[in-house]
C-alpha atoms as a PDB file:
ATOM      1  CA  UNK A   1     -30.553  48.977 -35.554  1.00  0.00           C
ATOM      2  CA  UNK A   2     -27.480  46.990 -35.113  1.00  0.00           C
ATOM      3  CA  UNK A   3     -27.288  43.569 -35.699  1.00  0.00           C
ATOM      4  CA  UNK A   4     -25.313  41.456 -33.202  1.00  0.00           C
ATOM      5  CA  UNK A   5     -22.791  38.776 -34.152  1.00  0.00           C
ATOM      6  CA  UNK A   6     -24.032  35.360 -34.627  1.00  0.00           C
ATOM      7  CA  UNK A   7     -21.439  34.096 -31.789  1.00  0.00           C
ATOM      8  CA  UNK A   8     -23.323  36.146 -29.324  1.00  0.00           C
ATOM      9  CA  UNK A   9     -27.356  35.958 -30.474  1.00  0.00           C
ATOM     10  CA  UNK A  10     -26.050  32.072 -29.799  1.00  0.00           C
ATOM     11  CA  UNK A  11     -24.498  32.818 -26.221  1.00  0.00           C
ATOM     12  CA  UNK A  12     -27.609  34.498 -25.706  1.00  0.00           C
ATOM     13  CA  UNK A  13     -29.833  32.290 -26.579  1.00  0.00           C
ATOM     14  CA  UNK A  14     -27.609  29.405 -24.457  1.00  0.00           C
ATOM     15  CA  UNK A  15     -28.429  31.395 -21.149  1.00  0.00           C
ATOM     16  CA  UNK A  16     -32.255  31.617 -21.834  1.00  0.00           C
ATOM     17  CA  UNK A  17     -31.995  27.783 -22.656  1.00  0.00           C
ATOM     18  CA  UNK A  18     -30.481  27.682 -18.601  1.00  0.00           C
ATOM     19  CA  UNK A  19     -32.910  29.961 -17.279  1.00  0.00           C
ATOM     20  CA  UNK A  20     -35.968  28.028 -18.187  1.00  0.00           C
ATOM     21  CA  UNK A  21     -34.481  24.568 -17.715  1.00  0.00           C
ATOM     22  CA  UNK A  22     -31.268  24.677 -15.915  1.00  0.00           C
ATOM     23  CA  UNK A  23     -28.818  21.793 -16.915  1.00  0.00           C
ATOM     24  CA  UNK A  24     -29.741  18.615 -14.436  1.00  0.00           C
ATOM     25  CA  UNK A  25     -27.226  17.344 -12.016  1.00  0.00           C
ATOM     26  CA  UNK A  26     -26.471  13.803 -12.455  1.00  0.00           C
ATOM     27  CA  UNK A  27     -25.884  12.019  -8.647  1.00  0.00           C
ATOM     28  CA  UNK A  28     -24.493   8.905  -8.545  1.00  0.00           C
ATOM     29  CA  UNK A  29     -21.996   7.024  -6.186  1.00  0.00           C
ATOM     30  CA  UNK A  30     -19.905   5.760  -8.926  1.00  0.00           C
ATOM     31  CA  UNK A  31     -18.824   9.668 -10.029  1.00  0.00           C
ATOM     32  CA  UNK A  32     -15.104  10.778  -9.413  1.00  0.00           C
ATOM     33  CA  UNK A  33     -14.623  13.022  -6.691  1.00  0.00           C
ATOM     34  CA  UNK A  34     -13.745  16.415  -8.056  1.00  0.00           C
ATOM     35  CA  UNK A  35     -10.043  17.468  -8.754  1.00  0.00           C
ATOM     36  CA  UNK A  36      -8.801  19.658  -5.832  1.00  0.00           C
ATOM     37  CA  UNK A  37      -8.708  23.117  -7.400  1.00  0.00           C
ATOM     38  CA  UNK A  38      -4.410  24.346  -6.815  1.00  0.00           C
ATOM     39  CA  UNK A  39      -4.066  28.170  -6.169  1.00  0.00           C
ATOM     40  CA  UNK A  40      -2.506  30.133  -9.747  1.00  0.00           C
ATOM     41  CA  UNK A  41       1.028  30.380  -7.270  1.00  0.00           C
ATOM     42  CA  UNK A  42       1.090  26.568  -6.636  1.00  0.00           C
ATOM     43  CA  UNK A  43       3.253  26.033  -3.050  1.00  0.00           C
ATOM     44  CA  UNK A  44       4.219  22.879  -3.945  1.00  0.00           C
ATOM     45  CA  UNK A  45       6.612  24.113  -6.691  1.00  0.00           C
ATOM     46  CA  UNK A  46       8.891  26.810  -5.610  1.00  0.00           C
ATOM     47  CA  UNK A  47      11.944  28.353  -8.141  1.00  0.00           C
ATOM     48  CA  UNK A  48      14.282  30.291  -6.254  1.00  0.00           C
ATOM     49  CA  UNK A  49      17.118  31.632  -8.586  1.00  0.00           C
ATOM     50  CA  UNK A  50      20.120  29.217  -8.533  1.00  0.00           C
ATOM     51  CA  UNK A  51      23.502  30.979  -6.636  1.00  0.00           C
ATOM     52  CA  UNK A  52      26.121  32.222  -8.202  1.00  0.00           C
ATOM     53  CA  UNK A  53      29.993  33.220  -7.815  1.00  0.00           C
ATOM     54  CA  UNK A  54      30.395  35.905  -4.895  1.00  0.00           C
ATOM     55  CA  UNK A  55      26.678  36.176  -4.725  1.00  0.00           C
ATOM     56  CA  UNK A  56      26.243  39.444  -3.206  1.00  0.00           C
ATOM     57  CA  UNK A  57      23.188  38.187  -1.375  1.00  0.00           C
ATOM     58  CA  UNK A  58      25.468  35.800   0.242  1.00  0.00           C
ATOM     59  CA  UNK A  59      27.758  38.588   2.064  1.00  0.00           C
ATOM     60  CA  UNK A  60      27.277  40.346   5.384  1.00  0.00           C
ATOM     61  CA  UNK A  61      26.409  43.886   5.472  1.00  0.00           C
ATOM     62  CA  UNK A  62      26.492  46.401   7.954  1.00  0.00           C
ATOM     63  CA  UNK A  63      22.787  45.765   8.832  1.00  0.00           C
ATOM     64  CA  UNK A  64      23.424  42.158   9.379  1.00  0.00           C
ATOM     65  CA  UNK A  65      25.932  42.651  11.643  1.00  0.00           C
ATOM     66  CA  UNK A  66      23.940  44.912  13.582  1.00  0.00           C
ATOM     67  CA  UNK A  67      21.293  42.861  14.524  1.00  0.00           C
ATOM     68  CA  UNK A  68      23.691  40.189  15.116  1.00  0.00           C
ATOM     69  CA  UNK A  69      25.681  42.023  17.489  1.00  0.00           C
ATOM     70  CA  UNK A  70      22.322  43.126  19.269  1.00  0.00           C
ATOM     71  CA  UNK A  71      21.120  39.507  19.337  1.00  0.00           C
ATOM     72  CA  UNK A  72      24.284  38.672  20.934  1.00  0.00           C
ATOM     73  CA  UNK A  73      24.291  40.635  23.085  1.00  0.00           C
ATOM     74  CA  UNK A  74      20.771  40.279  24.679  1.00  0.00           C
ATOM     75  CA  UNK A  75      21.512  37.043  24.736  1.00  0.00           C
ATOM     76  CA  UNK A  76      24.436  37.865  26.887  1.00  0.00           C
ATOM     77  CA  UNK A  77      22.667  40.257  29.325  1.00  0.00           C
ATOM     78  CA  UNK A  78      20.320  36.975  30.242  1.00  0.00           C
ATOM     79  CA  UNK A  79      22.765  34.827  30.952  1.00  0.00           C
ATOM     80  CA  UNK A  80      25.127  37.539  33.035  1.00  0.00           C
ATOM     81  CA  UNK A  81      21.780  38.291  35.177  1.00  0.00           C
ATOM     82  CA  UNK A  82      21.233  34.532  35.349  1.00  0.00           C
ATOM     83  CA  UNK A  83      24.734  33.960  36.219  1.00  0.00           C
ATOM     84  CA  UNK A  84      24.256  37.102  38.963  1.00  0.00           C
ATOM     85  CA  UNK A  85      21.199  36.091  40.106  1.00  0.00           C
ATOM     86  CA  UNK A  86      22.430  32.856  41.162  1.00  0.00           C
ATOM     87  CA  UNK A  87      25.421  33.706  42.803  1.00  0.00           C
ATOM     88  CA  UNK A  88      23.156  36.379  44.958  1.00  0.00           C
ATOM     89  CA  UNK A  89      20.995  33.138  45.981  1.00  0.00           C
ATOM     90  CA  UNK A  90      23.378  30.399  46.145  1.00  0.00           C
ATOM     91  CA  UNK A  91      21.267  28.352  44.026  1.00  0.00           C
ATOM     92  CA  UNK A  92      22.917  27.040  41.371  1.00  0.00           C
ATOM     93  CA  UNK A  93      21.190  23.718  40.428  1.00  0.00           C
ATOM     94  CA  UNK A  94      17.578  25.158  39.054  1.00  0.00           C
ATOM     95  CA  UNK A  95      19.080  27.222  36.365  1.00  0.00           C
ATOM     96  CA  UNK A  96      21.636  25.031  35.065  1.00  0.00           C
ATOM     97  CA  UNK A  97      18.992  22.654  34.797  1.00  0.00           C
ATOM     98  CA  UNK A  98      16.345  25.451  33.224  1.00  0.00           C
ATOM     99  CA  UNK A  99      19.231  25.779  30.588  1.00  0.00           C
ATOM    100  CA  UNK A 100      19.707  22.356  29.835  1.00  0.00           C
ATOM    101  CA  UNK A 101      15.928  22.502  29.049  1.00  0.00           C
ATOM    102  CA  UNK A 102      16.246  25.238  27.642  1.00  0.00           C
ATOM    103  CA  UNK A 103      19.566  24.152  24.741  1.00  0.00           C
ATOM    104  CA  UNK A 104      16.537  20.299  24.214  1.00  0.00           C
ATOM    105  CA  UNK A 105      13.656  22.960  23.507  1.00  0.00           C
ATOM    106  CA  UNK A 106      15.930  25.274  21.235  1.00  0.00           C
ATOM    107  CA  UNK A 107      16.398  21.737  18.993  1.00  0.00           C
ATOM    108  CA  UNK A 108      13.049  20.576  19.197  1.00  0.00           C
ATOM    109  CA  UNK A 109      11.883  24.569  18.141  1.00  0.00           C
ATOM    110  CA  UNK A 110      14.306  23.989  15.341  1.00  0.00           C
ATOM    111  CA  UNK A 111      12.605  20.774  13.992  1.00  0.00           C
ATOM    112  CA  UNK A 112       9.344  22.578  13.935  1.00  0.00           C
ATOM    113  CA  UNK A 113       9.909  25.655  12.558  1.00  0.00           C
ATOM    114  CA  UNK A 114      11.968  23.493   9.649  1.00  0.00           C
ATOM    115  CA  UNK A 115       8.857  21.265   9.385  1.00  0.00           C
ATOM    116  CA  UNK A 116       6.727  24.333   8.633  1.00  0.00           C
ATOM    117  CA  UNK A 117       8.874  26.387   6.474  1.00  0.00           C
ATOM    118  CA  UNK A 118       9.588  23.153   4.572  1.00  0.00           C
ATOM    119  CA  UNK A 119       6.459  21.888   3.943  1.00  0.00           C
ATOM    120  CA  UNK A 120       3.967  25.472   3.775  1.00  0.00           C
ATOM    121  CA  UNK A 121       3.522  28.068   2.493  1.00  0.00           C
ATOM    122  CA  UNK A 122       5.451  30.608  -0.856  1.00  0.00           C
ATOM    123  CA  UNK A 123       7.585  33.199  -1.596  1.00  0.00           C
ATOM    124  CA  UNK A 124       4.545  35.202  -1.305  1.00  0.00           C
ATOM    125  CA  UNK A 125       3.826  34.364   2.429  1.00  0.00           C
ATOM    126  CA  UNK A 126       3.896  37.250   4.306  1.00  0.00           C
ATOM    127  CA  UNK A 127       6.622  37.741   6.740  1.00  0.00           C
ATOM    128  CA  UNK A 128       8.410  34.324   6.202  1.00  0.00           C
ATOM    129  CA  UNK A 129       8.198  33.652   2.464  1.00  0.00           C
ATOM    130  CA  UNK A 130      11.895  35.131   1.988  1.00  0.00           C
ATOM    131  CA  UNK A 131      12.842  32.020   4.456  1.00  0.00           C
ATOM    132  CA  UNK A 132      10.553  29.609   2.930  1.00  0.00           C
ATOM    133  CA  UNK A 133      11.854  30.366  -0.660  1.00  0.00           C
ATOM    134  CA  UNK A 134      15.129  30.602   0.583  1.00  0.00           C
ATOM    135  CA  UNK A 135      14.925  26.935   2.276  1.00  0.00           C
ATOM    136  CA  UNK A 136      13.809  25.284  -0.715  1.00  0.00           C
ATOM    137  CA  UNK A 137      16.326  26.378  -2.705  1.00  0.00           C
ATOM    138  CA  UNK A 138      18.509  25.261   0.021  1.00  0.00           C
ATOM    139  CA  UNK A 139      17.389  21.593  -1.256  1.00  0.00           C
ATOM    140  CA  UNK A 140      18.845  22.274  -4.673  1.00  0.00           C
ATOM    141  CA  UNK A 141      21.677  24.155  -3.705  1.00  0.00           C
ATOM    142  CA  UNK A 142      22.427  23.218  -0.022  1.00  0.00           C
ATOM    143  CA  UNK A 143      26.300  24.215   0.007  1.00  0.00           C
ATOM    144  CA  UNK A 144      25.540  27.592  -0.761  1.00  0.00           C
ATOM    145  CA  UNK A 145      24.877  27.676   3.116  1.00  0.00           C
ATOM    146  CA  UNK A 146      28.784  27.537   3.445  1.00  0.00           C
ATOM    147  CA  UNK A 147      29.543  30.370   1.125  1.00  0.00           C
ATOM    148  CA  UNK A 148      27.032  32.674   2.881  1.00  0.00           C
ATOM    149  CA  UNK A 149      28.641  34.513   5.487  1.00  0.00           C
ATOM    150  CA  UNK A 150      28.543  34.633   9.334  1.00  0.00           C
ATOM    151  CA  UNK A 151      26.742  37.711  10.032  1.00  0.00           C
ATOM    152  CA  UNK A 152      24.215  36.864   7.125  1.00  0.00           C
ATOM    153  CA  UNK A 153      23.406  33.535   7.816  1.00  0.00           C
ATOM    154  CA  UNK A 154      22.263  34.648  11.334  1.00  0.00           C
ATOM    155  CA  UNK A 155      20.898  38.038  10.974  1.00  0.00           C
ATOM    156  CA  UNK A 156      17.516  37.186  10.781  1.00  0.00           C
ATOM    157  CA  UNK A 157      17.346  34.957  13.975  1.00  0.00           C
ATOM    158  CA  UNK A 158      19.343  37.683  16.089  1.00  0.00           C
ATOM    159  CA  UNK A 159      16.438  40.420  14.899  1.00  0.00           C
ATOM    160  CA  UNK A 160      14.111  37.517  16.118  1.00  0.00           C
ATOM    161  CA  UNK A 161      15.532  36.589  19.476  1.00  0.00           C
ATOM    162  CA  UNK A 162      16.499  40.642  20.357  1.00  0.00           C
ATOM    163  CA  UNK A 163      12.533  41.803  19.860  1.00  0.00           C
ATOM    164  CA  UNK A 164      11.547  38.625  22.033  1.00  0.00           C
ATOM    165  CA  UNK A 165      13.962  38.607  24.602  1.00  0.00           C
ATOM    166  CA  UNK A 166      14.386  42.846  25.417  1.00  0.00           C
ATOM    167  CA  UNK A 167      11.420  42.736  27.060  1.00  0.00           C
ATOM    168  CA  UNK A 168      12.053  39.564  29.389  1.00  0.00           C
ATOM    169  CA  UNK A 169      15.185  40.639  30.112  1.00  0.00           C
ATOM    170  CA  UNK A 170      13.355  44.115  31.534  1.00  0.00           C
ATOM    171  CA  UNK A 171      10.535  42.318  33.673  1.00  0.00           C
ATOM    172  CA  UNK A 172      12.066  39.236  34.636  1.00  0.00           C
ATOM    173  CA  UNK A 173      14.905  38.751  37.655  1.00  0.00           C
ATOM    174  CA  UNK A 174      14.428  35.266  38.193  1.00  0.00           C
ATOM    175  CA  UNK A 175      17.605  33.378  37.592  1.00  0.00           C
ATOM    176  CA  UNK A 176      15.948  30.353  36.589  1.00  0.00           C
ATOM    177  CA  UNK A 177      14.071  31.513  33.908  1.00  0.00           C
ATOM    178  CA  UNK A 178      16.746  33.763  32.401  1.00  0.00           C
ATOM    179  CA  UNK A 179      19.145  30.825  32.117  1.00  0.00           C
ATOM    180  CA  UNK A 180      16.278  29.289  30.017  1.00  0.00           C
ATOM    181  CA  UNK A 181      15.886  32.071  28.351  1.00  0.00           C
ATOM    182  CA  UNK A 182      19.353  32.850  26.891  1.00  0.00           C
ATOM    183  CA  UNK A 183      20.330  28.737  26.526  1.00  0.00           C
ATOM    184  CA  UNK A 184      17.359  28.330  24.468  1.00  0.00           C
ATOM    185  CA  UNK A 185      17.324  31.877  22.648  1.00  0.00           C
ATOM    186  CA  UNK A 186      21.121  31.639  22.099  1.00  0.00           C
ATOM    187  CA  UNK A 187      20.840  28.162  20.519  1.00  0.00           C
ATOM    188  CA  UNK A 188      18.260  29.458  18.650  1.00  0.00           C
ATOM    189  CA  UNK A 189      19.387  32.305  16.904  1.00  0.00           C
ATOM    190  CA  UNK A 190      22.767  30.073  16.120  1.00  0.00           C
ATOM    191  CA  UNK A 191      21.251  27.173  14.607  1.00  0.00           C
ATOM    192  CA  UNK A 192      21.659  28.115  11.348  1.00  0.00           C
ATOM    193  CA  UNK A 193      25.181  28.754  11.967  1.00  0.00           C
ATOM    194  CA  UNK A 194      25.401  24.915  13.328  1.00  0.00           C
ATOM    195  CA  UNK A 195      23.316  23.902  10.778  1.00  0.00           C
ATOM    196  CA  UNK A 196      26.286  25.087   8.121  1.00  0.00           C
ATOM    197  CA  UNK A 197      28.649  23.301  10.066  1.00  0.00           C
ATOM    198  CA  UNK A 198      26.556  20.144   9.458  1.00  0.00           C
ATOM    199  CA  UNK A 199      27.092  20.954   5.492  1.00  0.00           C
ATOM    200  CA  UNK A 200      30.599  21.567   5.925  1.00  0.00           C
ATOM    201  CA  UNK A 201      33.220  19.111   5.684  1.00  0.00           C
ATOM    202  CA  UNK A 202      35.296  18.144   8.838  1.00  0.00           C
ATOM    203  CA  UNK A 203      38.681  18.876   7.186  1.00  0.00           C
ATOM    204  CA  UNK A 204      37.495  22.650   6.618  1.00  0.00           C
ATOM    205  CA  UNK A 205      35.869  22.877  10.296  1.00  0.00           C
ATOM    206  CA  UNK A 206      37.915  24.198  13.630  1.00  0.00           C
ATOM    207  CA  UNK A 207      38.392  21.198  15.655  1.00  0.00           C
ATOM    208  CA  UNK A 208      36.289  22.072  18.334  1.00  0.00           C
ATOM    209  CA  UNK A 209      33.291  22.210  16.541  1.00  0.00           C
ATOM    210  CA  UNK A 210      34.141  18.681  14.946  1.00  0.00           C
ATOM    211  CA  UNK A 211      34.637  17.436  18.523  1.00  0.00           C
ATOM    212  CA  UNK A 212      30.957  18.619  19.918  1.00  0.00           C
ATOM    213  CA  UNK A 213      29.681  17.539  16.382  1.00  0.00           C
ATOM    214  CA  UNK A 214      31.081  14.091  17.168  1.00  0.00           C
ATOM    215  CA  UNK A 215      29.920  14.062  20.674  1.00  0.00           C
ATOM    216  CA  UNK A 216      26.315  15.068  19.469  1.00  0.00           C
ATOM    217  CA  UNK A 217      25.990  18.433  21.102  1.00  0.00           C
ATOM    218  CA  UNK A 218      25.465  19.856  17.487  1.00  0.00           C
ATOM    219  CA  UNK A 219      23.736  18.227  14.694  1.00  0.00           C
ATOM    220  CA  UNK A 220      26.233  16.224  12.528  1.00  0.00           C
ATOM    221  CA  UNK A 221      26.558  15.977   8.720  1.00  0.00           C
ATOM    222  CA  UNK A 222      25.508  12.463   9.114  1.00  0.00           C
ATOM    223  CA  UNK A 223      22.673  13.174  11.017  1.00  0.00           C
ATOM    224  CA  UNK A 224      21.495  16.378   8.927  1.00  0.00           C
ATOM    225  CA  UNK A 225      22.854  14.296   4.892  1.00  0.00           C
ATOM    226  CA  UNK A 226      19.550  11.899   5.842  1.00  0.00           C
ATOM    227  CA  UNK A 227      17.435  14.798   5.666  1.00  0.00           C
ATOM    228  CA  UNK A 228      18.676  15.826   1.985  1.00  0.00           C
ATOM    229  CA  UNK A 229      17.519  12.369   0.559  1.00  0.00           C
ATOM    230  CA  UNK A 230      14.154  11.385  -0.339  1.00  0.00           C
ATOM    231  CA  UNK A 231      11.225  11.340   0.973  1.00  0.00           C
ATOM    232  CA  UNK A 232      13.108  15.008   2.411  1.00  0.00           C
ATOM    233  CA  UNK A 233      10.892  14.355   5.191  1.00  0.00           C
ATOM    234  CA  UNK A 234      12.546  13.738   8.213  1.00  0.00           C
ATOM    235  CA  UNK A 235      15.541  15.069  10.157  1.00  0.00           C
ATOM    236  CA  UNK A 236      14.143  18.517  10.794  1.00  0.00           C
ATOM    237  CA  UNK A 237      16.214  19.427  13.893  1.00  0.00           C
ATOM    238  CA  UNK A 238      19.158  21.467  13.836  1.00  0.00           C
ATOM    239  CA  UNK A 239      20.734  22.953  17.079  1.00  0.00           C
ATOM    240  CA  UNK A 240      22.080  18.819  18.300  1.00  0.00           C
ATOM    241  CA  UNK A 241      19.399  16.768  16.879  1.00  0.00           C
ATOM    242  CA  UNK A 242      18.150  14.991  19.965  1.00  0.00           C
ATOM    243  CA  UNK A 243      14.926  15.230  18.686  1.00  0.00           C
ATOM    244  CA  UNK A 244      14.882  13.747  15.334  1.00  0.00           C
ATOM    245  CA  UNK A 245      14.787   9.800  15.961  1.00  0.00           C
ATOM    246  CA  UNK A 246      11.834  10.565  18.459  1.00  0.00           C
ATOM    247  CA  UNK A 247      10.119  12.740  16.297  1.00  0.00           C
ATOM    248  CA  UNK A 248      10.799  10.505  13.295  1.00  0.00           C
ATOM    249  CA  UNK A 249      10.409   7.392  15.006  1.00  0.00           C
ATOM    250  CA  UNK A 250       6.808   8.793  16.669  1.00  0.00           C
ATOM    251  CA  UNK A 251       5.836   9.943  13.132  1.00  0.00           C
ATOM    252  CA  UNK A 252       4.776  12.887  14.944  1.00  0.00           C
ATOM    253  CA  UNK A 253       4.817  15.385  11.602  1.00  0.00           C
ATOM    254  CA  UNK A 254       3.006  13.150   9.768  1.00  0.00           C
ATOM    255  CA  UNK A 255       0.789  13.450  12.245  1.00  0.00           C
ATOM    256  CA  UNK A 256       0.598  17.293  12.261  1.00  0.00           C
ATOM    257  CA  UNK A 257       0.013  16.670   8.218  1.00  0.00           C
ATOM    258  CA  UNK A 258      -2.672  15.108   8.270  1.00  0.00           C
ATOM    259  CA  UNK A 259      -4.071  17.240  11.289  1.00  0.00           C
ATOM    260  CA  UNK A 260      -3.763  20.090   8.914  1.00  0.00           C
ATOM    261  CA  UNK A 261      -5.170  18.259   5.838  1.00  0.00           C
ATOM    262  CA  UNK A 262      -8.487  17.250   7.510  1.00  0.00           C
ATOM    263  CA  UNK A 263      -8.542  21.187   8.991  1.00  0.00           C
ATOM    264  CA  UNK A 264      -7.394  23.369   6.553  1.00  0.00           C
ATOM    265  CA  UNK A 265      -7.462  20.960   3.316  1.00  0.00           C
ATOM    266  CA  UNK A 266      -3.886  22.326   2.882  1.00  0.00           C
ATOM    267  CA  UNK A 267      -1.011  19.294   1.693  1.00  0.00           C
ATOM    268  CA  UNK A 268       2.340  19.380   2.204  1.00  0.00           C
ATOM    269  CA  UNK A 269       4.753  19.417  -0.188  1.00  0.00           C
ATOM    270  CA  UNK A 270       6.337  16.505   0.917  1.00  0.00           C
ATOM    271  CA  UNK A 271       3.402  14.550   0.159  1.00  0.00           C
ATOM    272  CA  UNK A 272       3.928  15.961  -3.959  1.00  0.00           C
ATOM    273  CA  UNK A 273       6.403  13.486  -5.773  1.00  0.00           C
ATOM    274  CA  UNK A 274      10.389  15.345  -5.225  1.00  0.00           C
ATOM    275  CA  UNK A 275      10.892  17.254  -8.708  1.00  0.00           C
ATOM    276  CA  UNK A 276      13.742  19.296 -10.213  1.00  0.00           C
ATOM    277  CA  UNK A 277      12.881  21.742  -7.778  1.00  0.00           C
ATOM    278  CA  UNK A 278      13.726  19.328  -5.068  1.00  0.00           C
ATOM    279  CA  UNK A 279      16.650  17.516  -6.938  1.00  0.00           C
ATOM    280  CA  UNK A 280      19.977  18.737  -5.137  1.00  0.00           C
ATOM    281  CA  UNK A 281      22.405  19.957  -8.321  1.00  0.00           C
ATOM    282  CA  UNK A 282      26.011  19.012  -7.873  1.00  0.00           C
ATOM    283  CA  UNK A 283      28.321  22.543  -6.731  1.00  0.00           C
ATOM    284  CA  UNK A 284      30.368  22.226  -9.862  1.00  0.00           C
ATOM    285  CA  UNK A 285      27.453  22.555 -12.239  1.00  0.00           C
ATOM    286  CA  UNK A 286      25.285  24.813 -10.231  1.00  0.00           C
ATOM    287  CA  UNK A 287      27.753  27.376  -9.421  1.00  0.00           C
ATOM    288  CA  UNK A 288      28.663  29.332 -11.982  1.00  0.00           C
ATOM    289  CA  UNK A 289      29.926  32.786 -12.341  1.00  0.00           C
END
């Protein structure tokens, strides 16, 4: 017969010990409250993989431009039927007033989805953990958004806003609704576009866009620097940034937090102390080839 290692004839003997008198739970109200147990891929920490010189995943491929050029141009069928729709009625006033709503929602969309992705979430997130990882190392790198190129920086969106918007543009005829539609979809998909503007500085920008930045059509680097300090926590919107004093001011996402907390018992990161992983590294010593 053979003859079992001490270590486990002790093991065994530990569980019998448990079966006949199981260990006694102590209750009182002075006890600490158990840690919270993390997940093995924390969320709260994110390491993205620092840029560097000509980044291939920085340039626009044929793909990218694809979808761009189909998000443009659904985008462009909305407002030419809007456009047609009310010249056919002689009604004018409804949808360039649906659009105007429609370039505030786009901002205040913006600020929400920039919330989320900011504060939820991993890499391993399915369907927007690429953009999740790729915004927080936006916080430690966040001029790489001016090196990445036109068509790249917007692909995404454009796939987004064609598979929503196709199948309005085939059902709907109202010209109301389709000025909505393509002011808010078209500010949309470009926001990240304006949101590189806001990281760019004015000497290196066309005029123009310095002029609407100025007049607060589009977010400003001003506006958008605040949200790149600590607490990183505010400043969220950015198509014009209308939003983000109400929003801020309302503390309407701290709100949301701790709506999700109680819920879910999921924190933001915003809540965790800022770390290196937070900690925006100067484009001299970050950017190496």
């Amino acid at each position: 017969m053979a003859i079992l290692p001490q270590r486990h004839s002790s093991l065994n003997h530990a569980r019998i010990l448990n079966r006949i008198a199981p260990p006694s739970r102590v209750h009182s109200s002075a006890t600490a409250p158990p840690r919270p147990r993390r997940p093995v891929s924390d969320p709260l920490t994110l390491s993205p993989r620092p840029p560097v010189l000509n980044d291939p995943s920085l340039r626009s491929n044929w793909s990218h431009r694809a979808w761009l050029a189909s998000g443009c141009t659904t985008v462009l069928i909305s407002l030419a039927r809007s456009v047609g729709g009310a010249a056919e009625s002689h009604m004018w006033l409804e949808p360039m007033v649906a659009g105007l709503i429609g370039y505030v929602v786009a901002d205040l969309g913006s600020g929400v989805y920039h919330w989320g992705i900011d504060n939820y979430g991993g890499a391993e997130t399915p369907v927007f953990g690429a953009q999740i990882e790729g915004f927080q190392g936006h916080h430690k790198w966040p001029w790489t958004i001016t090196r990445r190129q036109f068509a790249n920086n917007l692909h995404a969106l454009a796939r987004a806003v064609t598979f929503t918007v196709v199948p309005i543009n085939l059902v709907c005829d109202d010209p109301t609704v389709l000025a909505f539609v393509a002011l808010c979809s078209g500010c949309i998909m470009f926001s990240q576009q304006f949101h590189a503007w806001a990281h760019a500085t004015k000497s290196k920008l066309p005029p123009l866009v310095v002029a609407l930045q100025d007049a607060g059509v589009l977010v400003s680097p001003s506006q958008h620097a605040a949200h790149h300090r600590p607490p990183y926590n505010n400043n969220y919107c950015i198509v014009s940034g209308v939003w983000n004093e109400l929003l801020d001011g309302s503390h309407f996402f701290e709100a949301m937090e701790m709506l999700i907390f109680f819920k879910f018992g999921v924190r933001p990161r915003s809540w965790s102390e800022p770390n290196s992983a937070w900690t925006q590294e100067p484009e001299t010593t970050s950017f190496l080839s």
